[in-house]
Every structure is written in C-alpha cells, then in structure tokens.
PDB file of N, CA and C in Angstrom:
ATOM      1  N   UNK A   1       0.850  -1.187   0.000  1.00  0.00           N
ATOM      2  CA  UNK A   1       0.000   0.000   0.000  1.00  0.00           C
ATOM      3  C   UNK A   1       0.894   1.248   0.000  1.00  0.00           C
ATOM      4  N   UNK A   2       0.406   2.039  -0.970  1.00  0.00           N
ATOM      5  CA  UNK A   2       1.637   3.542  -0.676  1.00  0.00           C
ATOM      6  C   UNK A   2       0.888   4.455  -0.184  1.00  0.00           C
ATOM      7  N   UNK A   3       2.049   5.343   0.293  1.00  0.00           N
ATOM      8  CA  UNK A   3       1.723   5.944   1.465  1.00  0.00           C
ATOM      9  C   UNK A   3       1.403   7.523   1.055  1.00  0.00           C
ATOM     10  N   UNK A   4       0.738   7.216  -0.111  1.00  0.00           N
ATOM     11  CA  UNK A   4       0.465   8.716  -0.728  1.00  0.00           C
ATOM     12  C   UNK A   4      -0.691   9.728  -0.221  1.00  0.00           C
ATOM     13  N   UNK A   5      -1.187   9.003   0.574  1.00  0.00           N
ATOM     14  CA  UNK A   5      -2.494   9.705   1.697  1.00  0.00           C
ATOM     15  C   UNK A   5      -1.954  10.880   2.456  1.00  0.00           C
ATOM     16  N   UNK A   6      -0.239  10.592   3.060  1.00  0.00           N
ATOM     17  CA  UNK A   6       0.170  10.815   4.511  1.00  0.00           C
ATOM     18  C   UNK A   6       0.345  12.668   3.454  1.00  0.00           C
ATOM     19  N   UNK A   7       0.959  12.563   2.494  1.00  0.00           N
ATOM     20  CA  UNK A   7       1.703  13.931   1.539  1.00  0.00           C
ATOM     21  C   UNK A   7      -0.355  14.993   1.423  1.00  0.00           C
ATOM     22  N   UNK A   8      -0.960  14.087   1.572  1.00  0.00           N
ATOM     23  CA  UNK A   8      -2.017  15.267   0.976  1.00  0.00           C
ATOM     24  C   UNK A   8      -2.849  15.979   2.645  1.00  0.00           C
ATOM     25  N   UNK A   9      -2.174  15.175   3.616  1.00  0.00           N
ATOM     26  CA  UNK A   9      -2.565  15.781   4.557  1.00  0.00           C
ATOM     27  C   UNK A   9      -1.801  16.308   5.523  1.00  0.00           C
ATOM     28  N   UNK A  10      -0.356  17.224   4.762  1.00  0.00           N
ATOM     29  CA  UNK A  10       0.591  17.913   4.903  1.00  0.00           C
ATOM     30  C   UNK A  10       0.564  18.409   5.962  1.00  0.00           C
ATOM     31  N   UNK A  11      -0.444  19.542   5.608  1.00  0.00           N
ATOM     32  CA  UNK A  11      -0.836  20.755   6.567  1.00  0.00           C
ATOM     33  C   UNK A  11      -1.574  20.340   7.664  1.00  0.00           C
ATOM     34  N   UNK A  12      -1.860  19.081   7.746  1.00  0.00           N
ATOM     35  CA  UNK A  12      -3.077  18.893   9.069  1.00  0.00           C
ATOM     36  C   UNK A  12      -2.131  18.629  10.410  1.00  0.00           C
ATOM     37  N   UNK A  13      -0.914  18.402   9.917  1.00  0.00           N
ATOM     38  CA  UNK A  13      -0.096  17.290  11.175  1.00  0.00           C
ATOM     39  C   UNK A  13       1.107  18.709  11.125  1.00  0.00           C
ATOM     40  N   UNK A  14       0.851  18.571  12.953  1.00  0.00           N
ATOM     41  CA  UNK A  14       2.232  19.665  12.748  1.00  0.00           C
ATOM     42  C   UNK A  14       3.749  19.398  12.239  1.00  0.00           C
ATOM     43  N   UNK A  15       4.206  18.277  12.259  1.00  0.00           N
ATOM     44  CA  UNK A  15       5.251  17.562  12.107  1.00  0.00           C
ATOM     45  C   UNK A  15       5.655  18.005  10.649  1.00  0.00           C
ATOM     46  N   UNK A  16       4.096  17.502   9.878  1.00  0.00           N
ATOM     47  CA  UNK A  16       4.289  17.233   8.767  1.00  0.00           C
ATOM     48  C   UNK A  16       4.598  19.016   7.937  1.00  0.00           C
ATOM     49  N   UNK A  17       4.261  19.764   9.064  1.00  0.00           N
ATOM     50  CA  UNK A  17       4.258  21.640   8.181  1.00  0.00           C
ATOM     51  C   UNK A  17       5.955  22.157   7.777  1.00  0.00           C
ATOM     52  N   UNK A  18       6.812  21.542   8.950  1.00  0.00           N
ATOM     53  CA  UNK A  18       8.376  21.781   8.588  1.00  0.00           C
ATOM     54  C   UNK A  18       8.494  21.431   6.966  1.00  0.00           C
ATOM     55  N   UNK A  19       9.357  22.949   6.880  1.00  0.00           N
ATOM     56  CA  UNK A  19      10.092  22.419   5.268  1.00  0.00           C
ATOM     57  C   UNK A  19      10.966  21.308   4.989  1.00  0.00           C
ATOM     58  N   UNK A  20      10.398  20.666   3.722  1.00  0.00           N
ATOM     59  CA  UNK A  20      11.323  19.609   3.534  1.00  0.00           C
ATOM     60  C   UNK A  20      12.418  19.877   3.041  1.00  0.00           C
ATOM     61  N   UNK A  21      13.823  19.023   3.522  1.00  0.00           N
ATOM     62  CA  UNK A  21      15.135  19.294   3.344  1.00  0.00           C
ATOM     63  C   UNK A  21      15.190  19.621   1.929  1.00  0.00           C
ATOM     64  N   UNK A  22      16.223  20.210   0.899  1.00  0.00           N
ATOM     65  CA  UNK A  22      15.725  20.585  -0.241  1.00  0.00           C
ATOM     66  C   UNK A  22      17.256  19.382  -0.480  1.00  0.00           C
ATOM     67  N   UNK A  23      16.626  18.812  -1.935  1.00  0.00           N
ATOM     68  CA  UNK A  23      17.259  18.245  -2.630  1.00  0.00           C
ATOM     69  C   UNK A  23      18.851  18.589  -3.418  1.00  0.00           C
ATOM     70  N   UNK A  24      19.573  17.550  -3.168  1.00  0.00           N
ATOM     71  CA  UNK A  24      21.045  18.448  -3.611  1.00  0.00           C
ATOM     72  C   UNK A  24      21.077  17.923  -4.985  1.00  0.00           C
ATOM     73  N   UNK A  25      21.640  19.538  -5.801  1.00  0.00           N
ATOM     74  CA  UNK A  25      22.098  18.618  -7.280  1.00  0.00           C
ATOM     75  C   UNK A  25      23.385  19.094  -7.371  1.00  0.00           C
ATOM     76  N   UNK A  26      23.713  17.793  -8.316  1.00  0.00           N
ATOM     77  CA  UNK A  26      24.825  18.317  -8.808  1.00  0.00           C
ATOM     78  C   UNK A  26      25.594  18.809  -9.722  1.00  0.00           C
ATOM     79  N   UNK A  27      26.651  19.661  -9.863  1.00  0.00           N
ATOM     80  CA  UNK A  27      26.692  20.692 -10.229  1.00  0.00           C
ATOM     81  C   UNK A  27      27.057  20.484 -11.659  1.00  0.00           C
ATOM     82  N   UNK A  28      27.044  19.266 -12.458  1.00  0.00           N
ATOM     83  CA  UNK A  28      26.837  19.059 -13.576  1.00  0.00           C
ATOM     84  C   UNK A  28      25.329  19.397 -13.933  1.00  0.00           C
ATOM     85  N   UNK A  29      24.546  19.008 -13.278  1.00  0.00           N
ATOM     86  CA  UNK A  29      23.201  19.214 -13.815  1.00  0.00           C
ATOM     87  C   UNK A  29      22.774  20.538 -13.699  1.00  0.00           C
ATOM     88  N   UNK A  30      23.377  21.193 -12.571  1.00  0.00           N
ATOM     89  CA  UNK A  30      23.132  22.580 -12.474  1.00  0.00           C
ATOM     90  C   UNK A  30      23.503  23.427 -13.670  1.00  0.00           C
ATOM     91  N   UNK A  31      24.124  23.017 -14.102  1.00  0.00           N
ATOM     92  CA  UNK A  31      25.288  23.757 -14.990  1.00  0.00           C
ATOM     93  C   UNK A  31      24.534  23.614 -17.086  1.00  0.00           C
ATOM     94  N   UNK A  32      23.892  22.236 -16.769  1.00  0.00           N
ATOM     95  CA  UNK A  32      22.735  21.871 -17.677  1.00  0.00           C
ATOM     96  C   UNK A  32      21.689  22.826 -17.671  1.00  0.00           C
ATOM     97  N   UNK A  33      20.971  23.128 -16.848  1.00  0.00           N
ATOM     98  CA  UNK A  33      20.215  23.463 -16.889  1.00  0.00           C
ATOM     99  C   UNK A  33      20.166  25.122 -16.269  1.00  0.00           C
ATOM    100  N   UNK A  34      21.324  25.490 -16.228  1.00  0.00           N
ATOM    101  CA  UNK A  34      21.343  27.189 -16.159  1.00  0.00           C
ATOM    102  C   UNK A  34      21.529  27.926 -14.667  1.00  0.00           C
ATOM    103  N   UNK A  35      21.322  26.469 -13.459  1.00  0.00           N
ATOM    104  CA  UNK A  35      20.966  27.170 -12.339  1.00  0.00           C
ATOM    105  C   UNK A  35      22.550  27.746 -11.717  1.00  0.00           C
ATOM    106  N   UNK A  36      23.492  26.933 -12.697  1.00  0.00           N
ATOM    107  CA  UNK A  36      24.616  27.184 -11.968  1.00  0.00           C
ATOM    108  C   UNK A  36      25.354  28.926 -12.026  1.00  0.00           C
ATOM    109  N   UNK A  37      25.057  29.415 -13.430  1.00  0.00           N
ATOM    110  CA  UNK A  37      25.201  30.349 -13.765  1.00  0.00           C
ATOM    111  C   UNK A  37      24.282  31.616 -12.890  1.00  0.00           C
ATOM    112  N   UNK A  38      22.953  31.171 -12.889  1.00  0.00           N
ATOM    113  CA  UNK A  38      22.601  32.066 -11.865  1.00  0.00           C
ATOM    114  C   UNK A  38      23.312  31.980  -9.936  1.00  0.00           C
ATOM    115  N   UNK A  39      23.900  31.023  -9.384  1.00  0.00           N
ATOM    116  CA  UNK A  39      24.289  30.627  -8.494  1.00  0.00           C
ATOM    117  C   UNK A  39      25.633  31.620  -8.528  1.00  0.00           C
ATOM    118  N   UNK A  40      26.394  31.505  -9.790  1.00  0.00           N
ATOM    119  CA  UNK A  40      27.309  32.218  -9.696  1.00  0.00           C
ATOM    120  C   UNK A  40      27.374  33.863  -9.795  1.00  0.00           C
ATOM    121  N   UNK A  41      26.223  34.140 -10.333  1.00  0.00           N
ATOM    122  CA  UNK A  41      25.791  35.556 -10.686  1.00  0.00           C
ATOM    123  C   UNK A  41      25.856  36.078  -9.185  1.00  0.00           C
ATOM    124  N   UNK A  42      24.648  35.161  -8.409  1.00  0.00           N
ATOM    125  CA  UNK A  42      24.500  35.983  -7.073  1.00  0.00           C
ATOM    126  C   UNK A  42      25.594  35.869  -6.211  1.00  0.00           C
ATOM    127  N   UNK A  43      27.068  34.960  -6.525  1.00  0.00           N
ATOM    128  CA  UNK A  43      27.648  34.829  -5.693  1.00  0.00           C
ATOM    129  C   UNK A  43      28.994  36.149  -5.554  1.00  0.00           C
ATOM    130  N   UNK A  44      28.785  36.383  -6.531  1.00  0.00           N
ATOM    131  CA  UNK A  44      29.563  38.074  -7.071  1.00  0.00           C
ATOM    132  C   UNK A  44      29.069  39.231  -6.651  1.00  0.00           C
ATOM    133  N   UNK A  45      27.499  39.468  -6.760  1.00  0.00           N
ATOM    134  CA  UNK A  45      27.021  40.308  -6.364  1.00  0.00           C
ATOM    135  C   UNK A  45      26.899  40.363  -4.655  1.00  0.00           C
ATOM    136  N   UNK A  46      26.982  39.522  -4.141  1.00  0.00           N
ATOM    137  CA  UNK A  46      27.055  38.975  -2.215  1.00  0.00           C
ATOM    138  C   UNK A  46      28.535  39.635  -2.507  1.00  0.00           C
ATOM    139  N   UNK A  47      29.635  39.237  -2.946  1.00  0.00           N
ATOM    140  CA  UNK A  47      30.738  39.696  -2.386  1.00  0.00           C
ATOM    141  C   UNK A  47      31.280  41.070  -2.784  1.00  0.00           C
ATOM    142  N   UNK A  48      30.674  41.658  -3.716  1.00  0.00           N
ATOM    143  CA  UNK A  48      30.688  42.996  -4.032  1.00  0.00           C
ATOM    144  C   UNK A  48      30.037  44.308  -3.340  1.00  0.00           C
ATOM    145  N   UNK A  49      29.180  43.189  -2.461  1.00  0.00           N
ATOM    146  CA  UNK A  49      28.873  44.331  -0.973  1.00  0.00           C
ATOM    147  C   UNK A  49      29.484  44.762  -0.302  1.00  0.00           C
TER     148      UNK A  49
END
C-alpha cells in the first residue's frame, strides 16, 4: 500500500508543516540546466557588498 495519503494531509499534522530538506544537485546538472550560472551571478554580487 503507498503511502500517498500521509503527503495530501501535509498541513493537518504539525510535524508534517516543517520544510522539507531541499534536494542536492549536482553541479553538472546545475550547470545543464542554467541554475549554476545564476548561483554564480549571485555569488559576485554577495561579495561585491
């Protein structure tokens, strides 16, 4: 039986309201798909403060 019930009643359980850990990628795929370039954008503009 899957346990796809427990995800739609997120918000009812306090436990369940914490953000979920966010998924790591890696930085090949980042780099695929553009996020790396923005990653690096903001990381210039942080140290240029």
């Amino acid at each position: 039986m899957a346990n796809r019930a427990i995800w739609s009643m997120r918000k009812r359980h306090e436990w369940l309201t914490t953000p979920l850990k966010k998924k790591r990628i890696k930085r090949a795929t980042r780099v695929r798909c553009g996020l790396q370039d923005a990653l690096d954008r903001k990381a210039v503009a942080e140290t240029s403060e």
